[in-house]
PDB file of N, CA and C in Angstrom:
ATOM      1  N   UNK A   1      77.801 -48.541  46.749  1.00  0.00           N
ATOM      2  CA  UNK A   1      76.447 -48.208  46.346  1.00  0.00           C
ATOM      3  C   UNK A   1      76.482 -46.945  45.478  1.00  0.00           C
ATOM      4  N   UNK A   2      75.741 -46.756  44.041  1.00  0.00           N
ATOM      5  CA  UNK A   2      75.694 -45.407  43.475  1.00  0.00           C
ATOM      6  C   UNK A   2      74.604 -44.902  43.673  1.00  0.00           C
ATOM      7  N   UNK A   3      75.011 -43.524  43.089  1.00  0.00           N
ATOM      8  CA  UNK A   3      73.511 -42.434  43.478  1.00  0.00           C
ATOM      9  C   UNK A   3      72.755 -42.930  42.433  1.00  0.00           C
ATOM     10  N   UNK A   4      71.319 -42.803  42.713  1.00  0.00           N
ATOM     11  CA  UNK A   4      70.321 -42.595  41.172  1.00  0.00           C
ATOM     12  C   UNK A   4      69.651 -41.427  41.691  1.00  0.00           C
ATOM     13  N   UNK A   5      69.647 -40.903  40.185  1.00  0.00           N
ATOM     14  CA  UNK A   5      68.909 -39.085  39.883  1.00  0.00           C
ATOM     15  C   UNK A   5      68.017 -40.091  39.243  1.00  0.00           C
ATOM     16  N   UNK A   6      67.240 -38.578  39.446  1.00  0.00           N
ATOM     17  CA  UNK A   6      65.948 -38.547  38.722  1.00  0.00           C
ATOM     18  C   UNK A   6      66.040 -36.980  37.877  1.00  0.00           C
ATOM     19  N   UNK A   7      65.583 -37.609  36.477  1.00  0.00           N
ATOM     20  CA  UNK A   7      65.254 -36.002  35.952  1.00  0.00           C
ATOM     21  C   UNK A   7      64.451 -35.058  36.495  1.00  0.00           C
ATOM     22  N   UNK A   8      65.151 -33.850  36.367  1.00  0.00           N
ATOM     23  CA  UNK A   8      64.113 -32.847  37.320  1.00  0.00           C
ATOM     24  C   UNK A   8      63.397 -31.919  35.722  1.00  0.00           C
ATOM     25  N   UNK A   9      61.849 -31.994  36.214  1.00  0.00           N
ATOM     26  CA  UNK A   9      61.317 -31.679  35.219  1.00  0.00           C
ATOM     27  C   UNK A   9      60.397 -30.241  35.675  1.00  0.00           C
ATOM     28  N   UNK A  10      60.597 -28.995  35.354  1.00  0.00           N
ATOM     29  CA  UNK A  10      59.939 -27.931  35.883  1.00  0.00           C
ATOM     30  C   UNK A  10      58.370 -27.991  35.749  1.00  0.00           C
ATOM     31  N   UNK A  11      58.172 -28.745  34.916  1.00  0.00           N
ATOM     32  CA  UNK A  11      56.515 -29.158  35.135  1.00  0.00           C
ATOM     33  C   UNK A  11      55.578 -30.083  36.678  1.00  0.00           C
ATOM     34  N   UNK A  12      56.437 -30.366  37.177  1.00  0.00           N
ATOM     35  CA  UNK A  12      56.687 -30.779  38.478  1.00  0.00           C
ATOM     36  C   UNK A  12      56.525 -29.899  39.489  1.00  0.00           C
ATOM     37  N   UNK A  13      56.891 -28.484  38.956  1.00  0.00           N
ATOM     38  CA  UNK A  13      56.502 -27.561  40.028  1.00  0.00           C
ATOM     39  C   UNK A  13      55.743 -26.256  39.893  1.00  0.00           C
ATOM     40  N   UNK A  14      54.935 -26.771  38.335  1.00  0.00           N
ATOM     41  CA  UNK A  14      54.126 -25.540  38.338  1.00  0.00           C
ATOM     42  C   UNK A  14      52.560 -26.030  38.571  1.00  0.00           C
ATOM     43  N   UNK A  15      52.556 -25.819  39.666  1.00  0.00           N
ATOM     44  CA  UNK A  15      51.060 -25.897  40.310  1.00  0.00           C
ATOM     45  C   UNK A  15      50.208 -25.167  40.421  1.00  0.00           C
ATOM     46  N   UNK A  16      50.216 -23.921  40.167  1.00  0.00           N
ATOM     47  CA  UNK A  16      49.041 -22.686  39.967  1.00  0.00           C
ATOM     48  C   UNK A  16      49.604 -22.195  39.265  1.00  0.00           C
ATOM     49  N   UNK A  17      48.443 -21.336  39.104  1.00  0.00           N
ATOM     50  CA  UNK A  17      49.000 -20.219  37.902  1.00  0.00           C
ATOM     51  C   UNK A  17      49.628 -19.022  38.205  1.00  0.00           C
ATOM     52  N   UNK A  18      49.741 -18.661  40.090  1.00  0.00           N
ATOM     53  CA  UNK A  18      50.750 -17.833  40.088  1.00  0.00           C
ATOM     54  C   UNK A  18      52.294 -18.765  40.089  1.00  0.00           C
ATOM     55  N   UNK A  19      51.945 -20.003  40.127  1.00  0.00           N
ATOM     56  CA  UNK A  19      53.541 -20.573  39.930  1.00  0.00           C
ATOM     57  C   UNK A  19      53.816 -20.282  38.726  1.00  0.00           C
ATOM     58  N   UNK A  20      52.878 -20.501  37.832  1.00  0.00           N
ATOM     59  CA  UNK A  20      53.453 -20.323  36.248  1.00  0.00           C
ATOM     60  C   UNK A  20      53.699 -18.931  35.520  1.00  0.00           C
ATOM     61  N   UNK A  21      52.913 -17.883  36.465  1.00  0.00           N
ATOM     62  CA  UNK A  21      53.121 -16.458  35.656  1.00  0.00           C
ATOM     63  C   UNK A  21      54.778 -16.288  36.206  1.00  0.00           C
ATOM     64  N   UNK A  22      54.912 -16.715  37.564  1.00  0.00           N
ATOM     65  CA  UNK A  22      56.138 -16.572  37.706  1.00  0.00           C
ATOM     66  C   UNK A  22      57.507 -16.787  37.122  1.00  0.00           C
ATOM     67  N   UNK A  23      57.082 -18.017  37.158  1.00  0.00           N
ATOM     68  CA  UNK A  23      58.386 -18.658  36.183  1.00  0.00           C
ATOM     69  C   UNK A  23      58.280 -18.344  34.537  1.00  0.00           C
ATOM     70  N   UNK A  24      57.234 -18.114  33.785  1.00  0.00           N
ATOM     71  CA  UNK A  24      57.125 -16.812  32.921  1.00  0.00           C
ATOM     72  C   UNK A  24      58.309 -16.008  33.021  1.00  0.00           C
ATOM     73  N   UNK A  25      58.095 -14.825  34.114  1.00  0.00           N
ATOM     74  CA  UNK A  25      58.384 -13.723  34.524  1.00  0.00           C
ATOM     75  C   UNK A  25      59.850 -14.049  34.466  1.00  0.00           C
ATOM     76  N   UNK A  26      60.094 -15.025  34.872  1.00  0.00           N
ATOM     77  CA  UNK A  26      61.719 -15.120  35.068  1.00  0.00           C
ATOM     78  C   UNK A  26      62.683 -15.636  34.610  1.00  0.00           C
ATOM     79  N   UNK A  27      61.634 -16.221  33.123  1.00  0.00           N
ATOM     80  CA  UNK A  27      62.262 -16.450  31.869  1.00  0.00           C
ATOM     81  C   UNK A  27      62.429 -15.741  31.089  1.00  0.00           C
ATOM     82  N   UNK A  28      61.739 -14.411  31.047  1.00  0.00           N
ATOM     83  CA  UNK A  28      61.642 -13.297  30.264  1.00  0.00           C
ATOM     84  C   UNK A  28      62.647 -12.541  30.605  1.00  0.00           C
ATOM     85  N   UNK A  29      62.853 -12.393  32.144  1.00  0.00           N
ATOM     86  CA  UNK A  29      64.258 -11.907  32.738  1.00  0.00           C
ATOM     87  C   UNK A  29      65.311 -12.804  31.705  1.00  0.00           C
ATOM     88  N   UNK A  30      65.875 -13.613  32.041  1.00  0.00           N
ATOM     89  CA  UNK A  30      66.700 -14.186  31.503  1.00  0.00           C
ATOM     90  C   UNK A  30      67.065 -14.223  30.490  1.00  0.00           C
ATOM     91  N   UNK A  31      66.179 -14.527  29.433  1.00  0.00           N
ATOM     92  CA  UNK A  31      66.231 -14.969  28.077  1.00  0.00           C
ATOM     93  C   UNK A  31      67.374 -14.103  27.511  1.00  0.00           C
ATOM     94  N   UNK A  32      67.792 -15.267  26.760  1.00  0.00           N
ATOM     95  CA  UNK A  32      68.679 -14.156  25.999  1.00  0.00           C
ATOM     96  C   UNK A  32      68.675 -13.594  25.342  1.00  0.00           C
ATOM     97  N   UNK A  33      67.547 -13.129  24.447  1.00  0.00           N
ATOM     98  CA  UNK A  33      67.473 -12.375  23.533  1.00  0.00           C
ATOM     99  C   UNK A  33      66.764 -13.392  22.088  1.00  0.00           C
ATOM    100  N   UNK A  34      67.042 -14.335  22.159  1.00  0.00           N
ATOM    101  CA  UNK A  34      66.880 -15.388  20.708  1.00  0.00           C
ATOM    102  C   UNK A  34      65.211 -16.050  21.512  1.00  0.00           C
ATOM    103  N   UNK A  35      64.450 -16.017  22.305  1.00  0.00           N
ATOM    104  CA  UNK A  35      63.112 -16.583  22.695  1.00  0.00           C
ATOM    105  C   UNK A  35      63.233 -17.784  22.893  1.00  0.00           C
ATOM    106  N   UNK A  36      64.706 -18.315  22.814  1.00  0.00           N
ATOM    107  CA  UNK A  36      64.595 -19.680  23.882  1.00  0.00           C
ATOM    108  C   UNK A  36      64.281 -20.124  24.753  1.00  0.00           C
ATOM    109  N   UNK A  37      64.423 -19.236  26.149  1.00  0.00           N
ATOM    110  CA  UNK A  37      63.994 -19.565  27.177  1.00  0.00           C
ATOM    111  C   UNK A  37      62.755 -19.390  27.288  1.00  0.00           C
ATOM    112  N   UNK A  38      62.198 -18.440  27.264  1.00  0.00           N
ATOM    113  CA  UNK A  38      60.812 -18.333  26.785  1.00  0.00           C
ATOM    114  C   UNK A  38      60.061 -18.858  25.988  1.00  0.00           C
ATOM    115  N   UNK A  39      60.420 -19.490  25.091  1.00  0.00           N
ATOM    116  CA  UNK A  39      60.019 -20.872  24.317  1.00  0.00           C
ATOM    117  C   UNK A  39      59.552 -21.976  24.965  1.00  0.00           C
ATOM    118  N   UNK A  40      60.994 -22.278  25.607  1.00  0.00           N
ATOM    119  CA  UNK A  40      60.825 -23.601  26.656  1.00  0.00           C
ATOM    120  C   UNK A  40      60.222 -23.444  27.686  1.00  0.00           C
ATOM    121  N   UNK A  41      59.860 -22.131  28.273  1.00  0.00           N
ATOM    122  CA  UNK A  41      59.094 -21.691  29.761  1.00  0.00           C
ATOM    123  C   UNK A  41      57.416 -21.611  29.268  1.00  0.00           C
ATOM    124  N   UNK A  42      57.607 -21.508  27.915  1.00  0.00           N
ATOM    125  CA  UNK A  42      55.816 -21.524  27.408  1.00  0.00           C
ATOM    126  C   UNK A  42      55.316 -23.338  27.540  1.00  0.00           C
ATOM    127  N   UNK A  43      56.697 -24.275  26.670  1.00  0.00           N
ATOM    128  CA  UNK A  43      56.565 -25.534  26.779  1.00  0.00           C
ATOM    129  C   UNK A  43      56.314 -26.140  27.881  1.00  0.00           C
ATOM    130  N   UNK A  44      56.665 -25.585  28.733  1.00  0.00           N
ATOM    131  CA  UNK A  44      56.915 -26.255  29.962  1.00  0.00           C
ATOM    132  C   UNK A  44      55.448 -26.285  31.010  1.00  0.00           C
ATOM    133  N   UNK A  45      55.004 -24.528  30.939  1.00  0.00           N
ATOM    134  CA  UNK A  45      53.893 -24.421  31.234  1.00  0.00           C
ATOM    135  C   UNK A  45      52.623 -24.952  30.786  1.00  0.00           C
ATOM    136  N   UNK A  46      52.560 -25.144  29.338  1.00  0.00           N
ATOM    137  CA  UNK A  46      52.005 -25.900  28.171  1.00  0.00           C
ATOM    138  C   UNK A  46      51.209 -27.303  28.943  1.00  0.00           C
ATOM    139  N   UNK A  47      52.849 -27.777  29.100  1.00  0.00           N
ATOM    140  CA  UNK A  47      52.790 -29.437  29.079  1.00  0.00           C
ATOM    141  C   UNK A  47      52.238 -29.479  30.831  1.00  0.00           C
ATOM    142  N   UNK A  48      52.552 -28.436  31.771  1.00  0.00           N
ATOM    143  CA  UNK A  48      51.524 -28.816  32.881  1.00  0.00           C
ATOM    144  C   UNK A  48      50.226 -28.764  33.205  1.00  0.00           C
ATOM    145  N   UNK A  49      49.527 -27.738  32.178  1.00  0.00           N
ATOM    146  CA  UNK A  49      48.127 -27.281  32.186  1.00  0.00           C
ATOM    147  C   UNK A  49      47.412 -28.422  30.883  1.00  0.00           C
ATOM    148  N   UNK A  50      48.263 -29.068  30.346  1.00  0.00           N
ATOM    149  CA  UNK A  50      47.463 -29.658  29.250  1.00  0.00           C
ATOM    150  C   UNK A  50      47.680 -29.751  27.876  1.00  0.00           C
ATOM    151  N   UNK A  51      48.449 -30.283  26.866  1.00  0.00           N
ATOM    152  CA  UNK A  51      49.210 -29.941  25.818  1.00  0.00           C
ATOM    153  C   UNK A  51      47.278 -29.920  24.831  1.00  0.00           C
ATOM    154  N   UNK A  52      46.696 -31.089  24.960  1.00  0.00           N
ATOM    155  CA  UNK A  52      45.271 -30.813  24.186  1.00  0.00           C
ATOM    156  C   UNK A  52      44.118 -30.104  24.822  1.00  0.00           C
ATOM    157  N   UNK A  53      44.138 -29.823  26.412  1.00  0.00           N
ATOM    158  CA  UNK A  53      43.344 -28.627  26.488  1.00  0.00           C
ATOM    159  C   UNK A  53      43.635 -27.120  25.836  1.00  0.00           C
ATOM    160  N   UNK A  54      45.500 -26.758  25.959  1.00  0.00           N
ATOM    161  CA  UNK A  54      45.523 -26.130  24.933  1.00  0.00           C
ATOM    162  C   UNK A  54      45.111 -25.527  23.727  1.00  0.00           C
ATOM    163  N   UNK A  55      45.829 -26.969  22.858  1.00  0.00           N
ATOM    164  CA  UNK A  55      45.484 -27.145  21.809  1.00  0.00           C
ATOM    165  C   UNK A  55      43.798 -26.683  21.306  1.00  0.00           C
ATOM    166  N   UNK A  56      42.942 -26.865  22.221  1.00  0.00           N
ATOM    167  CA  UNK A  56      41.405 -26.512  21.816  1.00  0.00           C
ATOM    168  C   UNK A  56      40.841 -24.929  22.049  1.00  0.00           C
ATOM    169  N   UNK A  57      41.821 -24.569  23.223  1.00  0.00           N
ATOM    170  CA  UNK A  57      41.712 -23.051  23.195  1.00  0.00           C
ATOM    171  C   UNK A  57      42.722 -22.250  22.683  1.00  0.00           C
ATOM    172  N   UNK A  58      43.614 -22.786  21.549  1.00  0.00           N
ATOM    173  CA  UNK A  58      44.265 -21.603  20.740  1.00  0.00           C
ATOM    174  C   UNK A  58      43.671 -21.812  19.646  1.00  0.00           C
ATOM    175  N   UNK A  59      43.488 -22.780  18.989  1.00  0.00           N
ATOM    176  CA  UNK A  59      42.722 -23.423  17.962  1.00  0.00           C
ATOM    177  C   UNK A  59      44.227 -23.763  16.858  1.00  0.00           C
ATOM    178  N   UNK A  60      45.102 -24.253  17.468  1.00  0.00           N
ATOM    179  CA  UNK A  60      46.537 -25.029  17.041  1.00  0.00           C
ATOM    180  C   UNK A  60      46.726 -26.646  17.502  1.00  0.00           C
ATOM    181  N   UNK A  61      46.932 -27.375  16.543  1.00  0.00           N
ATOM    182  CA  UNK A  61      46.601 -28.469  16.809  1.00  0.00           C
ATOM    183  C   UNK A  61      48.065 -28.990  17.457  1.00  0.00           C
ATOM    184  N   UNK A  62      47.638 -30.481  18.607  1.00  0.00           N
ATOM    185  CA  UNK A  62      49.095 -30.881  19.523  1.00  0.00           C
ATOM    186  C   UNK A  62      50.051 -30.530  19.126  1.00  0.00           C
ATOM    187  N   UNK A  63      49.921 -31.293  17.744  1.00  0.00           N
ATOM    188  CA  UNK A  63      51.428 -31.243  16.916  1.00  0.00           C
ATOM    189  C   UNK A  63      52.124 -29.783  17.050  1.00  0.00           C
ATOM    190  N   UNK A  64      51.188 -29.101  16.285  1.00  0.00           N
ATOM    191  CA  UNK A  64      51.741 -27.570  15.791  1.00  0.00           C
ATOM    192  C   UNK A  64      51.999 -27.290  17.453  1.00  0.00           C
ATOM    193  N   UNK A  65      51.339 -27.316  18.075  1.00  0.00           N
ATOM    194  CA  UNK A  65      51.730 -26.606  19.550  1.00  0.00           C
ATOM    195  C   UNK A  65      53.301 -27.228  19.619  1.00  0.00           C
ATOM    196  N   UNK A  66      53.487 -28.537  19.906  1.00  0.00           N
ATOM    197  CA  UNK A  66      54.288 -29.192  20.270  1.00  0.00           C
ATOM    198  C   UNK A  66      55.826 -28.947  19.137  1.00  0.00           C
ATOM    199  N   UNK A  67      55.673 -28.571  17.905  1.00  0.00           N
ATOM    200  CA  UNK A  67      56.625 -28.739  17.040  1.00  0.00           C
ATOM    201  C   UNK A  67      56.764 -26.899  17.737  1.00  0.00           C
ATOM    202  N   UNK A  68      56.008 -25.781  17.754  1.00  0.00           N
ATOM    203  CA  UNK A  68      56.322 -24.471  17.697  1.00  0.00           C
ATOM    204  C   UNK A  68      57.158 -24.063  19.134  1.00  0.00           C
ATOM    205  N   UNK A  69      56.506 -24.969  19.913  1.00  0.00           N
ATOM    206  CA  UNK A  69      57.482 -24.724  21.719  1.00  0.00           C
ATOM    207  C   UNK A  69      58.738 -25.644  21.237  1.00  0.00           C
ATOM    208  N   UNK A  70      59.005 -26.282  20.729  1.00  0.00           N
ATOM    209  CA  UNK A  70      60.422 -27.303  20.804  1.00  0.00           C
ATOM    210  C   UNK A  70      61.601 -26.783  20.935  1.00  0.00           C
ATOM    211  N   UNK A  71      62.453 -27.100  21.553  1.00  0.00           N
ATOM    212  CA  UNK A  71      63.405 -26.623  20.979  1.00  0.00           C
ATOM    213  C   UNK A  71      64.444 -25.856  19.871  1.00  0.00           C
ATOM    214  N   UNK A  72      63.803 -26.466  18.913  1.00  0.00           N
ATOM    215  CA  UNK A  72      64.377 -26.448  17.346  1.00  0.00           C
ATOM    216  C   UNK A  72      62.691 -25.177  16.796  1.00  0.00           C
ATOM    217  N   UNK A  73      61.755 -25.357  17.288  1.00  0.00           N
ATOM    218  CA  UNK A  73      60.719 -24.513  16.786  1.00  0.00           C
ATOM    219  C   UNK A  73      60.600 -22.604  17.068  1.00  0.00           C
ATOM    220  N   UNK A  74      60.291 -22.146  15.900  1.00  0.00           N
ATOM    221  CA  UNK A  74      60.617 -20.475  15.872  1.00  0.00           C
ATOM    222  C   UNK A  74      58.912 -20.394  15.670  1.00  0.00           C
ATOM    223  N   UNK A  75      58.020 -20.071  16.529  1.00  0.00           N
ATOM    224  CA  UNK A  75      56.767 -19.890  16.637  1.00  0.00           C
ATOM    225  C   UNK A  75      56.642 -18.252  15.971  1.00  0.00           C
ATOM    226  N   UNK A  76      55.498 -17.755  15.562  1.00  0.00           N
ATOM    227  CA  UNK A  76      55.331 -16.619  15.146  1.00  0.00           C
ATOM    228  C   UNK A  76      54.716 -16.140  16.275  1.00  0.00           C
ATOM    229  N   UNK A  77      55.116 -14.742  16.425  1.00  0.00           N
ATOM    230  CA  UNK A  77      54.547 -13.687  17.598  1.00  0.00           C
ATOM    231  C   UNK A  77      52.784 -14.302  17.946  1.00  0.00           C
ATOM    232  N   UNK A  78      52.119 -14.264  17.023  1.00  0.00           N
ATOM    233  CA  UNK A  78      51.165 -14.274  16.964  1.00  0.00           C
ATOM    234  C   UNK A  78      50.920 -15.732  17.773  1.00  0.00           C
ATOM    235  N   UNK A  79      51.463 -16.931  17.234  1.00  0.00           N
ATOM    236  CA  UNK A  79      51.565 -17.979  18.152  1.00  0.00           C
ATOM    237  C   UNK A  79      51.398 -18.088  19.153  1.00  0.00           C
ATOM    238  N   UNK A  80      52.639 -17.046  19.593  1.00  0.00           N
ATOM    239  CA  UNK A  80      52.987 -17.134  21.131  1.00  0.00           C
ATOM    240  C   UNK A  80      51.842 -16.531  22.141  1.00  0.00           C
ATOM    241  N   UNK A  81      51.442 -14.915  21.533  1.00  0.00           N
ATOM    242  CA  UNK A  81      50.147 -14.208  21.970  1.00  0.00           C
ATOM    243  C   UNK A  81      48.745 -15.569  22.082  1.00  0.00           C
ATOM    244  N   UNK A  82      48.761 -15.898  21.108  1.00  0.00           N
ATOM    245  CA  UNK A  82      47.714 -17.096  21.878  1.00  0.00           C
ATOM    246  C   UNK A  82      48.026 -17.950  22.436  1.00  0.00           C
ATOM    247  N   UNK A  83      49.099 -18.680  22.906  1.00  0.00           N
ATOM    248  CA  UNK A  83      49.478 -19.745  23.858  1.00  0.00           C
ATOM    249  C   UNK A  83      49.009 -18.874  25.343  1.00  0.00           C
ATOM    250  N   UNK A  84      49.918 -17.682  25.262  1.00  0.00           N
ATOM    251  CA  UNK A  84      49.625 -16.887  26.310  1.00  0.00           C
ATOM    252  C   UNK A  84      48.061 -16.041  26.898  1.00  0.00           C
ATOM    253  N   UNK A  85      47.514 -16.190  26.084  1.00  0.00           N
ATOM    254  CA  UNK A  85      45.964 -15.829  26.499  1.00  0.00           C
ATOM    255  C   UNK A  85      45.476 -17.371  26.522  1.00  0.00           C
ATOM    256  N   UNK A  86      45.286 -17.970  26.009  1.00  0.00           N
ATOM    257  CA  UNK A  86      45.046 -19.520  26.569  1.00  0.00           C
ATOM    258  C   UNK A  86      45.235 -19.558  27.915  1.00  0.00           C
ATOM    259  N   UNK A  87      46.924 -19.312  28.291  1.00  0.00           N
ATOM    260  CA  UNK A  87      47.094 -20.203  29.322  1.00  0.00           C
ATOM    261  C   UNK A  87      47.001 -18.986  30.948  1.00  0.00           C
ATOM    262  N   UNK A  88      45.669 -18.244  30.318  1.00  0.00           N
ATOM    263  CA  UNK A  88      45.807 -16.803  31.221  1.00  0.00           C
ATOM    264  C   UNK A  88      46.217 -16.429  31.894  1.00  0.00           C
ATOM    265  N   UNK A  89      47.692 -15.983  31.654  1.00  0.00           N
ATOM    266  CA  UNK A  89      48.879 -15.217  31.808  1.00  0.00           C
ATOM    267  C   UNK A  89      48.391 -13.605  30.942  1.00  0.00           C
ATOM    268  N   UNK A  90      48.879 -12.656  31.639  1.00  0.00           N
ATOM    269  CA  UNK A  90      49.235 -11.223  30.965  1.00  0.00           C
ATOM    270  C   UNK A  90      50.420 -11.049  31.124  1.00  0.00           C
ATOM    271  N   UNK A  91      50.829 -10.296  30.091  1.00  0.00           N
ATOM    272  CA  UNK A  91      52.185  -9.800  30.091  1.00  0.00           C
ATOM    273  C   UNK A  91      51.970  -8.246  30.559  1.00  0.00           C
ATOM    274  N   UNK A  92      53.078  -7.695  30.669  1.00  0.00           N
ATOM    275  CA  UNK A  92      52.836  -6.169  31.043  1.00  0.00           C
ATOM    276  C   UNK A  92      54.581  -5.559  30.979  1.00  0.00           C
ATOM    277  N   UNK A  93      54.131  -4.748  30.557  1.00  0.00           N
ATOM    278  CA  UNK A  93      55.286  -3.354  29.970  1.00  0.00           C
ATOM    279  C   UNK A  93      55.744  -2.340  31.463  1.00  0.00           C
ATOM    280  N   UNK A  94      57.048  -2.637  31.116  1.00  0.00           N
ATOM    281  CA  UNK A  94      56.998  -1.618  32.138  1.00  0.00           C
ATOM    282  C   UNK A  94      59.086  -1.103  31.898  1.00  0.00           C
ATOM    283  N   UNK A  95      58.948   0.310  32.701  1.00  0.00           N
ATOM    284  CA  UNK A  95      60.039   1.004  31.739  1.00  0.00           C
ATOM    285  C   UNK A  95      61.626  -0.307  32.590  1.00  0.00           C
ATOM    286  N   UNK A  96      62.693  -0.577  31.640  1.00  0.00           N
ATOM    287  CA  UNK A  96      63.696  -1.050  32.110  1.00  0.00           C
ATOM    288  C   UNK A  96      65.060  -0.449  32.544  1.00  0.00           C
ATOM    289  N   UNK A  97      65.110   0.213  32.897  1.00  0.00           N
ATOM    290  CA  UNK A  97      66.293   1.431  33.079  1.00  0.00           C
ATOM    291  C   UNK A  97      66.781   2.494  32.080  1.00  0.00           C
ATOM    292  N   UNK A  98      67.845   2.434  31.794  1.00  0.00           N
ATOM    293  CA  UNK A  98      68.562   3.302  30.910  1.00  0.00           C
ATOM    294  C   UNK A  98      68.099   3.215  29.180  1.00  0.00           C
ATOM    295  N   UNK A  99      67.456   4.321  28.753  1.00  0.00           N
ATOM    296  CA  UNK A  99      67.358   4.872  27.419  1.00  0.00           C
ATOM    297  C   UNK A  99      68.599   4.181  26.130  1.00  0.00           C
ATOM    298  N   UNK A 100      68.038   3.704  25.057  1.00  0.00           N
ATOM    299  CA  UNK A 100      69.031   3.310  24.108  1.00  0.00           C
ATOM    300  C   UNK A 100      70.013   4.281  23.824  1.00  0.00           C
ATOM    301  N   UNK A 101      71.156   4.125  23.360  1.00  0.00           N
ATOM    302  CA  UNK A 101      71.729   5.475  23.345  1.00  0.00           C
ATOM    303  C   UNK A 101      71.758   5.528  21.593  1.00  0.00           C
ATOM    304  N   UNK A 102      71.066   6.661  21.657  1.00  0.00           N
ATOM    305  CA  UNK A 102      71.319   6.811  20.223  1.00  0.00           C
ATOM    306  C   UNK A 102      72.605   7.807  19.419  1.00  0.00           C
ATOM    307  N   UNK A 103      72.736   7.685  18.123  1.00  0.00           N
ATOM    308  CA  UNK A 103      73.687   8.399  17.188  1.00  0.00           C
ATOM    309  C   UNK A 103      73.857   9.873  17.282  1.00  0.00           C
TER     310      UNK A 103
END
């Protein structure tokens, strides 16, 4: 007898919105630096709250939503700032340890 998987899809487990600021939060940890993960953690959240309720409160249409979270898509700051007030999440600043070292 073989196993069958099922794809595991993180939209599956974001059920509130403190599930989703979270997993936010801990993509932002992660990321590597290039807004991938955070790309895909916006997509992801996106696609559980609603890709065209979205779409009506950023005022970016499916597509553009859908082509700017993709994989392959480089969204502009500004993009992203409205996905993220849409999907009312705040971000917040706060100090990360050690000072850049400068010249």
């Amino acid at each position: 007898m073989s196993e069958q998987f099922s794809r595991w899809d993180p939209v599956d487990q974001l059920q509130s919105e403190e599930d989703m600021a979270m997993y936010l939060d801990a993509c932002l940890e992660e990321d590597p630096g290039d807004g991938s993960v955070v790309r895909a953690a916006l997509n992801d959240i996106a696609r559980a709250q609603g890709m065209t309720q979205l779409a009506k409160a950023t005022g970016i249409t499916r597509e553009g939503l859908y082509k700017a979270l993709s994989p392959t898509g480089n969204p502009e700051f500004s993009t992203i700032l409205k996905v993220i007030k849409a999907l009312k999440i705040k971000l917040h600043a706060s100090a990360g340890g050690e000072p850049l070292a400068t010249a």
